[in-house]
C-alpha atoms as a PDB file:
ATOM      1  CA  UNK A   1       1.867 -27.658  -1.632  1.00  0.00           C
ATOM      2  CA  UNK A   2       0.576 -24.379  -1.577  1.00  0.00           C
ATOM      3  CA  UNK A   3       2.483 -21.098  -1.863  1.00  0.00           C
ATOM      4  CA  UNK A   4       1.413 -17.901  -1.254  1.00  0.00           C
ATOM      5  CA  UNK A   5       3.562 -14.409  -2.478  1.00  0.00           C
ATOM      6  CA  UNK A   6       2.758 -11.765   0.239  1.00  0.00           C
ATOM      7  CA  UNK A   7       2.918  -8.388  -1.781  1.00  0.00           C
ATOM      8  CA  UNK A   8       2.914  -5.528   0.227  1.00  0.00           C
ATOM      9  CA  UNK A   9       2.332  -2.089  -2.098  1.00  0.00           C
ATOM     10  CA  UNK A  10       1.865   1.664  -1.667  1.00  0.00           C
ATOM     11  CA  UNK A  11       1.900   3.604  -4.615  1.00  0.00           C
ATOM     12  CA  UNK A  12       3.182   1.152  -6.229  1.00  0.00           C
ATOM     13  CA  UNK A  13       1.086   1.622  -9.801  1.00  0.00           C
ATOM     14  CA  UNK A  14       4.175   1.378 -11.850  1.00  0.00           C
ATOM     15  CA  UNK A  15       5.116  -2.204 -11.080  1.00  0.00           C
ATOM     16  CA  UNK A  16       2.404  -3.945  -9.880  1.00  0.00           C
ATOM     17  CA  UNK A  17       0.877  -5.355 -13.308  1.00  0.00           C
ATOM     18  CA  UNK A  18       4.429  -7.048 -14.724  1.00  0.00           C
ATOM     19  CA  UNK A  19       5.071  -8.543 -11.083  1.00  0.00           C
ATOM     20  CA  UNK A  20       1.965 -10.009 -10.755  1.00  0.00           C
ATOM     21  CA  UNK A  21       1.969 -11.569 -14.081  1.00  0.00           C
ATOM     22  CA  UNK A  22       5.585 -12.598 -13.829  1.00  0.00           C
ATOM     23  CA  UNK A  23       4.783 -14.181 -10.249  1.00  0.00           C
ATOM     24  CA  UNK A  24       1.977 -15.822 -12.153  1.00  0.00           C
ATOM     25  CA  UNK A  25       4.555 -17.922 -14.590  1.00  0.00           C
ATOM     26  CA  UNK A  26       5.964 -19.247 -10.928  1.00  0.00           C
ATOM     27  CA  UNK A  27       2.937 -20.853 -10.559  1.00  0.00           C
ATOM     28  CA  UNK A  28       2.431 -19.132  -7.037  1.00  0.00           C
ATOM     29  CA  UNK A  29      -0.559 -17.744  -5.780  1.00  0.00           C
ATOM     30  CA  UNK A  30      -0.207 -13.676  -4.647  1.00  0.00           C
ATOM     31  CA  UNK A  31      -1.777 -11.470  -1.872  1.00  0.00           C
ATOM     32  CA  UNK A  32      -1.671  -8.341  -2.414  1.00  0.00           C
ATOM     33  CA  UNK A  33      -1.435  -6.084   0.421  1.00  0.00           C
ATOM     34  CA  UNK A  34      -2.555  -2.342  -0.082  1.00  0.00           C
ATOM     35  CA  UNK A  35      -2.232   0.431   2.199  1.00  0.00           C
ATOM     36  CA  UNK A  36      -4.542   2.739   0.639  1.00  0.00           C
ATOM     37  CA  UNK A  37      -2.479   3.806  -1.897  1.00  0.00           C
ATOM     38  CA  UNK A  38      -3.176   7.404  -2.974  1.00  0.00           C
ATOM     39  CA  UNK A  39      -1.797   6.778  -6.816  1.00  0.00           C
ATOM     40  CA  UNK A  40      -4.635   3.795  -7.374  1.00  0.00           C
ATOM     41  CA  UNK A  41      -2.655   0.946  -6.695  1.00  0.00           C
ATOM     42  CA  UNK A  42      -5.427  -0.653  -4.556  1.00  0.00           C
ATOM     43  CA  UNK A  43      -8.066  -0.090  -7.487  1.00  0.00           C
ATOM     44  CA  UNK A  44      -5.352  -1.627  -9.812  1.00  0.00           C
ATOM     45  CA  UNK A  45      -5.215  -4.531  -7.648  1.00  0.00           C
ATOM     46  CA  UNK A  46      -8.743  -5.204  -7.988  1.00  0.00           C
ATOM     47  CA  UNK A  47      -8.817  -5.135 -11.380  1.00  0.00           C
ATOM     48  CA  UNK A  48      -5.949  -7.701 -12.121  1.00  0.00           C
ATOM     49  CA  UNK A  49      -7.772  -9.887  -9.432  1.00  0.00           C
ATOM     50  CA  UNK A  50     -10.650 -10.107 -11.032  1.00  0.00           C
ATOM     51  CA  UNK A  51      -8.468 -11.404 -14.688  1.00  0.00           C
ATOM     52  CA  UNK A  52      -6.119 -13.439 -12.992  1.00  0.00           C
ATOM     53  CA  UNK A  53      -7.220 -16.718 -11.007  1.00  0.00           C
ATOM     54  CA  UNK A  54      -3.840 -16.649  -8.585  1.00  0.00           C
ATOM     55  CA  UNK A  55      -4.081 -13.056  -7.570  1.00  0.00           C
ATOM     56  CA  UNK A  56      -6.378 -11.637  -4.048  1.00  0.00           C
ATOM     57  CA  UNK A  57      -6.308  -8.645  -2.313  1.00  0.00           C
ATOM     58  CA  UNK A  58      -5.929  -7.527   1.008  1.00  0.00           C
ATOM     59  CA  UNK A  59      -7.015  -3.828   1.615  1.00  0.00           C
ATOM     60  CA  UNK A  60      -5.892  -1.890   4.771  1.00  0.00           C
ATOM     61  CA  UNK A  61      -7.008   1.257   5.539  1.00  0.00           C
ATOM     62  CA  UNK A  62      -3.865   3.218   6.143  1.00  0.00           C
ATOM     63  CA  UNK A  63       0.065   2.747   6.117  1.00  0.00           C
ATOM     64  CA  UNK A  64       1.323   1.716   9.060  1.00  0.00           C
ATOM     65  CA  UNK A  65       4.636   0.208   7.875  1.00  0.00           C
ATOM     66  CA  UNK A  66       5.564  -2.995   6.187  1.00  0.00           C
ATOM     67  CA  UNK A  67       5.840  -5.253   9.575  1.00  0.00           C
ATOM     68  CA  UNK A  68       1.881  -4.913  10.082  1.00  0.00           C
ATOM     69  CA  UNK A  69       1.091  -5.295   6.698  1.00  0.00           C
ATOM     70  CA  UNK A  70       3.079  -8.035   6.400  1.00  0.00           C
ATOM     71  CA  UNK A  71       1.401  -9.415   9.561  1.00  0.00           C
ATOM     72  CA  UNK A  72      -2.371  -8.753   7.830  1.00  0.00           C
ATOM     73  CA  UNK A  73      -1.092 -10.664   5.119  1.00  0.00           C
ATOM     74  CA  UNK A  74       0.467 -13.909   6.849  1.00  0.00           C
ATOM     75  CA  UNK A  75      -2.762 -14.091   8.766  1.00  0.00           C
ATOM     76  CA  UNK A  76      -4.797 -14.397   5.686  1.00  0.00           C
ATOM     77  CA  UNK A  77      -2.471 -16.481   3.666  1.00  0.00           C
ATOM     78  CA  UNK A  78      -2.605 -19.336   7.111  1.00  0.00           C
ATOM     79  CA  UNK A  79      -6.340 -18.250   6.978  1.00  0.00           C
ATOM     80  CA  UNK A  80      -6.787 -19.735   3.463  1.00  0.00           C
ATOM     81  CA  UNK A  81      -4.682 -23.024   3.588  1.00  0.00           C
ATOM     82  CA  UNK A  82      -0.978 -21.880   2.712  1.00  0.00           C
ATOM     83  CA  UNK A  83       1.788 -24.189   3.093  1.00  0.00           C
ATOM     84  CA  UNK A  84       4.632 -21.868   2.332  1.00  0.00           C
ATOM     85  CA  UNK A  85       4.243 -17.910   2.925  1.00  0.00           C
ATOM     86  CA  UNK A  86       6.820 -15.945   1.148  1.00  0.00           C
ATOM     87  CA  UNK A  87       7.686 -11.908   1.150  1.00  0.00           C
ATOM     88  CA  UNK A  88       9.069 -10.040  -1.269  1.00  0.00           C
ATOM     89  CA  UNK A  89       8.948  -6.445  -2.440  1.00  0.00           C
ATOM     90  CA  UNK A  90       6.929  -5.427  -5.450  1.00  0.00           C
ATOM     91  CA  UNK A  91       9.359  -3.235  -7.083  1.00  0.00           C
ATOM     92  CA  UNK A  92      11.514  -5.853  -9.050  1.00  0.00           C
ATOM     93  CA  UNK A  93      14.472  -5.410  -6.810  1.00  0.00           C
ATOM     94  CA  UNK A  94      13.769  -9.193  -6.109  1.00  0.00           C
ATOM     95  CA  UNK A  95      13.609 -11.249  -9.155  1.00  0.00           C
ATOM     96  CA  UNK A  96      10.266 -13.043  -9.504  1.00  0.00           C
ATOM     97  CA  UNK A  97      12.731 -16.430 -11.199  1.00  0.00           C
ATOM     98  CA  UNK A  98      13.899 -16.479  -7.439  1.00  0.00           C
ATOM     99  CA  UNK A  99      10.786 -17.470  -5.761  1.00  0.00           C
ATOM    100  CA  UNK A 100      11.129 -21.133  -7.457  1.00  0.00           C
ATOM    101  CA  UNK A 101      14.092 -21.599  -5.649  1.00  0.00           C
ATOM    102  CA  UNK A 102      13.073 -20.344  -2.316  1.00  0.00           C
ATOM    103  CA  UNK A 103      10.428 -22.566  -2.243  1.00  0.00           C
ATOM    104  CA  UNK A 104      12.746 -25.382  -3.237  1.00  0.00           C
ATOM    105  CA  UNK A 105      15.160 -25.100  -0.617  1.00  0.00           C
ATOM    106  CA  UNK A 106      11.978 -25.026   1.542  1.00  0.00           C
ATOM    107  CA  UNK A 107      12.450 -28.833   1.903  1.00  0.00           C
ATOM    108  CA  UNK A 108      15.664 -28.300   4.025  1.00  0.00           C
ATOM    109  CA  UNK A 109      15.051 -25.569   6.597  1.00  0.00           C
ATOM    110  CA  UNK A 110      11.824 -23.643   7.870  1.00  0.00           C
ATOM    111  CA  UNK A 111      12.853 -20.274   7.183  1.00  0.00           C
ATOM    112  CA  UNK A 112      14.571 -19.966   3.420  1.00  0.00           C
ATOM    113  CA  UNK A 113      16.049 -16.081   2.937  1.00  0.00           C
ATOM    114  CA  UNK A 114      17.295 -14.673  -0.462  1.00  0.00           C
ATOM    115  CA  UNK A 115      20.370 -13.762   0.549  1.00  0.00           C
ATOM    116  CA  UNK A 116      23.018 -10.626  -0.814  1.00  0.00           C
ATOM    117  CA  UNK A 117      25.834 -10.985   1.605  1.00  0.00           C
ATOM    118  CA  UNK A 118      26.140 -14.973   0.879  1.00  0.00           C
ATOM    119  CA  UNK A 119      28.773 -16.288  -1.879  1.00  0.00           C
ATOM    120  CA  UNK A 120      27.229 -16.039  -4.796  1.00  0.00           C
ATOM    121  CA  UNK A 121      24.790 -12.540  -3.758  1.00  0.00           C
ATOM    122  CA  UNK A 122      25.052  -9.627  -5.033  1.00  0.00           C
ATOM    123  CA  UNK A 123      23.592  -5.663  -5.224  1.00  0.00           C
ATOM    124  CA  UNK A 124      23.220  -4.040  -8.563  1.00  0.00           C
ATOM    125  CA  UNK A 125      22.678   0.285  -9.032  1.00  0.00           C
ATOM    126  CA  UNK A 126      23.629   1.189  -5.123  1.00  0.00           C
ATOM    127  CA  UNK A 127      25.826   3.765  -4.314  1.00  0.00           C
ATOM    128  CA  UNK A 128      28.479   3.360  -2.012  1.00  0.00           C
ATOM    129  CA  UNK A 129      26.304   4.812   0.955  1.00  0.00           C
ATOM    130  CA  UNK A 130      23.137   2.625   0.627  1.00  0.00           C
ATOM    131  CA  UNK A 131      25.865  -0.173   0.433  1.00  0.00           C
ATOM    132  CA  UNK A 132      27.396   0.939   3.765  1.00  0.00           C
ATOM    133  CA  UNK A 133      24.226   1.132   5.592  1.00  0.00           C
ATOM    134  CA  UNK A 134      22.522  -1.919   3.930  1.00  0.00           C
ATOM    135  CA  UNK A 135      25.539  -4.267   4.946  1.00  0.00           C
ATOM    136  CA  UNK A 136      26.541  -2.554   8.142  1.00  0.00           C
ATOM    137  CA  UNK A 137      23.195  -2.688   9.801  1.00  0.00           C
ATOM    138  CA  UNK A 138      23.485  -6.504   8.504  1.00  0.00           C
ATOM    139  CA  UNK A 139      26.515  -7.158  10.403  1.00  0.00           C
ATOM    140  CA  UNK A 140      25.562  -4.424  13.676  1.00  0.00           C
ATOM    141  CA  UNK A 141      22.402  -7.258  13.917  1.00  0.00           C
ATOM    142  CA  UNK A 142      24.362 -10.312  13.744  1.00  0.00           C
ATOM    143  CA  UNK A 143      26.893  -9.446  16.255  1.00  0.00           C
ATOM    144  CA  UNK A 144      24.270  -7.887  18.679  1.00  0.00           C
ATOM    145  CA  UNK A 145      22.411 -10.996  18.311  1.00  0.00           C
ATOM    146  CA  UNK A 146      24.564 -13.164  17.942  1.00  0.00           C
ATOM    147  CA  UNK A 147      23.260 -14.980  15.369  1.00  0.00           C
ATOM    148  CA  UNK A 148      24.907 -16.740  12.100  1.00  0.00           C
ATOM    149  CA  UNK A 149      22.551 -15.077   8.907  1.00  0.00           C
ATOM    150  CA  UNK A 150      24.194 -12.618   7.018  1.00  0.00           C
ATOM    151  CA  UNK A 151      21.244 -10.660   5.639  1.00  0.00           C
ATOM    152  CA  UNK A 152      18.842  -9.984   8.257  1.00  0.00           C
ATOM    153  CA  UNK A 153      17.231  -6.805   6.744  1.00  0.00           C
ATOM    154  CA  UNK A 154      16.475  -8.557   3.678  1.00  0.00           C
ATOM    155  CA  UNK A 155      13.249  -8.859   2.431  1.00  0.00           C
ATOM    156  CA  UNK A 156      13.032 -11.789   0.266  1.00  0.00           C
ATOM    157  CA  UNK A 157      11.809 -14.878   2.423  1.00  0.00           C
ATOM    158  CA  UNK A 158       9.853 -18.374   2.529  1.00  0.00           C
ATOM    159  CA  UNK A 159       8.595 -19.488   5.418  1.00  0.00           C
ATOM    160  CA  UNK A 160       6.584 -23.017   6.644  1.00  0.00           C
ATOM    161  CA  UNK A 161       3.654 -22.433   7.674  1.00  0.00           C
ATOM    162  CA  UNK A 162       4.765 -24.109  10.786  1.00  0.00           C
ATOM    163  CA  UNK A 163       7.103 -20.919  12.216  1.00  0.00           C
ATOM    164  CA  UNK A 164       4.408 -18.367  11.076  1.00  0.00           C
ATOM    165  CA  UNK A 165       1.900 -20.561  13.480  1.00  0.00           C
ATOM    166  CA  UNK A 166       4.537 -21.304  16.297  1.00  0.00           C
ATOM    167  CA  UNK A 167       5.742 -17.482  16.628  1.00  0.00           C
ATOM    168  CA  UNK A 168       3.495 -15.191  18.367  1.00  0.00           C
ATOM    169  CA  UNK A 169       2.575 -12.692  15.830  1.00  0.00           C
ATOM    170  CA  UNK A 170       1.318 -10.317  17.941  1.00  0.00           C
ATOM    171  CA  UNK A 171       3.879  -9.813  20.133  1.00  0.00           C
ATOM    172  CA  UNK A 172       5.889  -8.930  16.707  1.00  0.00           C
ATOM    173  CA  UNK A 173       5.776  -4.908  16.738  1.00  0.00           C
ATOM    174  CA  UNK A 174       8.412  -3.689  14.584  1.00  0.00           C
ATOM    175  CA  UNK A 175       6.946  -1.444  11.383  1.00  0.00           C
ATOM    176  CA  UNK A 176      10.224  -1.137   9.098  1.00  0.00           C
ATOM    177  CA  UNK A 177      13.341  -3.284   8.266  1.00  0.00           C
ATOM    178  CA  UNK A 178      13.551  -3.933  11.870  1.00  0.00           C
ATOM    179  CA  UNK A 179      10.324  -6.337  11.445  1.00  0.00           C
ATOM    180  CA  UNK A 180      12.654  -8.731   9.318  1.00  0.00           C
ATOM    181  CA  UNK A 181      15.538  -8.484  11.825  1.00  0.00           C
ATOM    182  CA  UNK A 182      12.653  -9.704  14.280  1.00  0.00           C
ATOM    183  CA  UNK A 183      10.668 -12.321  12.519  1.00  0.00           C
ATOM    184  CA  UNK A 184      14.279 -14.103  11.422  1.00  0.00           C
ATOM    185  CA  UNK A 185      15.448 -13.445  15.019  1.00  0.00           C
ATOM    186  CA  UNK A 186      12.530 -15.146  16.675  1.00  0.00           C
ATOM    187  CA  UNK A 187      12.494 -18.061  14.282  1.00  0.00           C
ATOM    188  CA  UNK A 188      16.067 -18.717  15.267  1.00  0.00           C
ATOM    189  CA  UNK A 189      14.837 -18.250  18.592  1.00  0.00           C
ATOM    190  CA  UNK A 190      12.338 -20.837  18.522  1.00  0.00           C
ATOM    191  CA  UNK A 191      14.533 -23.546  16.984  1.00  0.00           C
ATOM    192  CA  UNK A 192      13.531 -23.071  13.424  1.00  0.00           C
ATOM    193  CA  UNK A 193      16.547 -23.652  10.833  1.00  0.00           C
ATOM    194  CA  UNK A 194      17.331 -20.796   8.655  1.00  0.00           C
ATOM    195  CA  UNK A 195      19.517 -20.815   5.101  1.00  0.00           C
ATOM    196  CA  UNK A 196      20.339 -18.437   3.256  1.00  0.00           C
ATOM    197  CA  UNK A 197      20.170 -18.427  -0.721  1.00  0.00           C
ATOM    198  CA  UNK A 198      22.718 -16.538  -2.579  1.00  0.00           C
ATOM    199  CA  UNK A 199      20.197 -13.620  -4.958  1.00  0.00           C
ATOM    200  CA  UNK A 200      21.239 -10.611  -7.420  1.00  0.00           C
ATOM    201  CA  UNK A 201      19.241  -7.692  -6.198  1.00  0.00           C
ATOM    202  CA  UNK A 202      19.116  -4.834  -8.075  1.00  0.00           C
ATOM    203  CA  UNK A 203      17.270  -1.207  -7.135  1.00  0.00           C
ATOM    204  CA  UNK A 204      14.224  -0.396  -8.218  1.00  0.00           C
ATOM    205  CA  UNK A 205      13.812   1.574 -11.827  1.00  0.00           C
ATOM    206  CA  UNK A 206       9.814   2.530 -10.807  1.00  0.00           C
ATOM    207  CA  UNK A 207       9.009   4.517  -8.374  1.00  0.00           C
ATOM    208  CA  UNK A 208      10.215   5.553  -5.151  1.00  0.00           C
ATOM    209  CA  UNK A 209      12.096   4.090  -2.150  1.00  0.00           C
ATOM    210  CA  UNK A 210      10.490   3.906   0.829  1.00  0.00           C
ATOM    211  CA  UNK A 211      13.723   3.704   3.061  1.00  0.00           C
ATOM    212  CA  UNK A 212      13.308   6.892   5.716  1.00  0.00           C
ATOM    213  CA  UNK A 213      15.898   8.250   8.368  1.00  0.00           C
ATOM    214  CA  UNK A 214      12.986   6.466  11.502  1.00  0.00           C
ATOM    215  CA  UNK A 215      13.269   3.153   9.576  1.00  0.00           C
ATOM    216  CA  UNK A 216      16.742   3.107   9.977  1.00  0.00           C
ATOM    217  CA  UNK A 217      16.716   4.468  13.608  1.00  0.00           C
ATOM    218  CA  UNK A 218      13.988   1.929  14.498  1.00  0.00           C
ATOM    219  CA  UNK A 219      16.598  -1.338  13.440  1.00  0.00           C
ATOM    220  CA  UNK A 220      19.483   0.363  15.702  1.00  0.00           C
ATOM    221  CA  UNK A 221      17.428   0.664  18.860  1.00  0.00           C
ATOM    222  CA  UNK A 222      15.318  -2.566  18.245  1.00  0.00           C
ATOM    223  CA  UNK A 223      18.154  -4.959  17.455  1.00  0.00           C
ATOM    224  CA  UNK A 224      19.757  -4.808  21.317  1.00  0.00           C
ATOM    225  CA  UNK A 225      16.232  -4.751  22.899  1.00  0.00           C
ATOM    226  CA  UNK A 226      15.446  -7.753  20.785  1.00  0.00           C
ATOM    227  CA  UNK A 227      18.917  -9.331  22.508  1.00  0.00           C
ATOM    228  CA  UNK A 228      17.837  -7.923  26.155  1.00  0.00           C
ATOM    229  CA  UNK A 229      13.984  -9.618  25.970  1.00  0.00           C
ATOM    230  CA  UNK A 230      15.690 -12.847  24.721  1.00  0.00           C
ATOM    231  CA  UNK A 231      18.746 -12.588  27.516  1.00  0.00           C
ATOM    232  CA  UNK A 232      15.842 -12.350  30.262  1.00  0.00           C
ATOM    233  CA  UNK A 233      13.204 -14.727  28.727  1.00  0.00           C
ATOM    234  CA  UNK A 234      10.865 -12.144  27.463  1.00  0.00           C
ATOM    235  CA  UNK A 235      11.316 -13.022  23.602  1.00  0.00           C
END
């Protein structure tokens, strides 16, 4: 079974090498996705493709947000044969170990999501504010939707290649956190089965966030116009 890491990166020099190589003991294949990355990441990319057989790279001309570049790279991962497409962010806040056991729990639901507001999750080096809004927007989704996950903004996910093909990607247009809201949302939607795997995420020490004030805006006005489209059969 094949399983393809979709690695989304801007400016994201610092970290890129050790994740790669540490995704490589996981015996997953990686796509890289760069948004023309003013600090070389891109070039950096090419290089490690070039020594390392599981590693390609997707180049995009600009950034546009993490939900289309996350949408360039599912395309090419179903493009070249994947059986499981996972996401994860490239800045070690999710632990490359973890991606073994996503794929493993694979086996009992279509969508798999490393999970910090399960039993057993946890958040290492937040402050008490990025804890509020992490885990309040969380719960704000779930009750909106109406749905049973407890981390919907996470990041960390596996899915079959079978919900990636069933869901409409293009009618997918969130660009932030709100795009993982969405792509859970309309997997749920669909009939998919979702669990939720209990992970220790820790901030990044490398580089910088890419959290902004319209990311966070975009998930509060998305999340009940997600819930309106589904309510009149427009989802």
């Amino acid at each position: 079974m094949k399983a393809v890491v979709c690695l989304p990166t801007y400016n994201e020099r610092e970290n890129l090498e050790r994740m790669l190589l540490a995704l490589g003991e996981e015996g997953v294949s990686v796509l890289v996705i760069d948004d023309n990355s003013p600090d070389g990441t891109g070039e950096l990319a090419d290089r490690l493709a070039e020594e390392l057989a599981h590693v390609q790279v997707l180049h995009r001309d600009r950034k546009e947000g993490l939900g289309p570049a996350y949408l360039a790279g599912f395309r090419r991962a179903l493009a070249g044969g994947a059986d499981l497409v996972l996401e994860m962010d490239a800045d070690f806040s999710h632990d490359p170990a973890d991606v073994t056991r996503l794929i493993h729990w694979a086996s009992e639901a279509e969508v798999v999501l490393g999970s910090r507001y399960v039993r057993g999750g946890s958040i290492a080096n937040w402050g008490r504010l990025r804890r509020f809004v992490s885990a309040g927007g969380s719960r704000y989704a779930r009750r909106v939707l109406g749905v049973h996950v407890h981390d919907l903004t996470g990041g960390f996910k596996c899915f079959r290649r079978e919900v990636l093909e069933e869901l409409d990607l293009d009618a997918i247009t969130s660009r932030g956190y709100a795009f993982q809201i969405e792509t859970t949302y309309r997997a749920l939607r669909a009939g998919f089965r979702v669990i939720e795997v209990p992970i220790a995420f820790a901030d990044r020490e490398r580089g910088g966030s890419k959290m902004s004030r319209g990311i966070v805006l975009e998930a509060i006005w998305r999340v009940p116009a997600l819930r309106l489209r589904a309510l009149t059969g427009r989802l």
